[in-house]
Protein backbone atom coordinates (compact mmCIF):
# COMPACT_ATOMS: atom_id res chain seq x y z
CA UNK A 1 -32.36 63.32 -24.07
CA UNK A 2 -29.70 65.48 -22.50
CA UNK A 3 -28.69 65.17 -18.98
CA UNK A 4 -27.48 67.95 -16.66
CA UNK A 5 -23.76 67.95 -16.13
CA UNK A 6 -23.67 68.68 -12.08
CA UNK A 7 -26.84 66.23 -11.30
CA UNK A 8 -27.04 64.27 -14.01
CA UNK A 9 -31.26 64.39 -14.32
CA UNK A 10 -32.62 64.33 -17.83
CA UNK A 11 -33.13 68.00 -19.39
CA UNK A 12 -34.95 69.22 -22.30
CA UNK A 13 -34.11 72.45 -23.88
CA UNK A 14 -31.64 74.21 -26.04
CA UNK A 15 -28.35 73.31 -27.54
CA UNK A 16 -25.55 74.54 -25.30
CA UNK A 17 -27.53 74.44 -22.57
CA UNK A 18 -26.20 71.74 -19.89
CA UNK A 19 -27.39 72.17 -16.90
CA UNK A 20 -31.33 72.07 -15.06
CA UNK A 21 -32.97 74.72 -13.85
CA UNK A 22 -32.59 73.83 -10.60
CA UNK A 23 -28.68 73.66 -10.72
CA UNK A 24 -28.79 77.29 -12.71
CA UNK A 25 -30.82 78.93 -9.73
CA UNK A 26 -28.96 77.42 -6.96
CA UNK A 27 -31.93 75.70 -5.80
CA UNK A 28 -30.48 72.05 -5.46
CA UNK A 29 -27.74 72.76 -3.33
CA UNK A 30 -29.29 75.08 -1.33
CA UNK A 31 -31.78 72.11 -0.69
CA UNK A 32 -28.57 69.57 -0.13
CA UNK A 33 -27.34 71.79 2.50
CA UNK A 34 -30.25 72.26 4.71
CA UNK A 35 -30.35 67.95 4.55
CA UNK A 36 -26.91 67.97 5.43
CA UNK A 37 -27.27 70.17 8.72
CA UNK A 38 -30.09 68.05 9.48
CA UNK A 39 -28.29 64.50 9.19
CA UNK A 40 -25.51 65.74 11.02
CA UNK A 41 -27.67 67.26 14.10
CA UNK A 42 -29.23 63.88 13.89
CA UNK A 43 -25.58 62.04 14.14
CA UNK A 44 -24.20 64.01 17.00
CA UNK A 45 -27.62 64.15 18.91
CA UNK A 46 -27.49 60.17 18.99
CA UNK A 47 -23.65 59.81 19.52
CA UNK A 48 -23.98 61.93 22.54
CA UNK A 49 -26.46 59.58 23.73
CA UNK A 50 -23.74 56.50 23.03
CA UNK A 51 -25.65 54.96 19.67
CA UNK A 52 -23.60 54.13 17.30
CA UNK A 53 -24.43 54.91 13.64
CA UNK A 54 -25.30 51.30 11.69
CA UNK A 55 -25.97 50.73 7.87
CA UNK A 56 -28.16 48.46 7.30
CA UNK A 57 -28.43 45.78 4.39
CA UNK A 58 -30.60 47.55 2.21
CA UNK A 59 -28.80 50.55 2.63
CA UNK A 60 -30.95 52.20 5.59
CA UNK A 61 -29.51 53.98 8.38
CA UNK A 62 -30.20 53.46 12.05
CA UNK A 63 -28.53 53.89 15.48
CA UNK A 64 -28.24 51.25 18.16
């Protein structure tokens, strides 16, 4: 199977074609972007509050 060059998922389709649909249309970063905003709304809503941000073992993330 191919993979997409900018996400790396596994594609199916053409030769010469390297990239997903998804990456094509815009649709994946659009999607990235709007979780980014979110995550840091999150971080500065809980830093004004004094939590700190904490990574956990298993990779989580919480405040304390």
């Amino acid at each position: 199977m191919k993979v997409c060059e900018k996400c790396e998922a596994e594609i199916g389709g053409k030769d010469g074609e390297n990239r997903c649909e998804a990456c094509e249309n815009g649709k994946r970063t659009a999607r990235n972007a709007k979780a980014k905003a979110r995550r840091l709304a999150m971080k500065d809503v809980m830093e004004s509050l004094g939590l700190t941000r904490v990574v956990g073992a298993m990779g989580g993330v919480y405040y304390e």
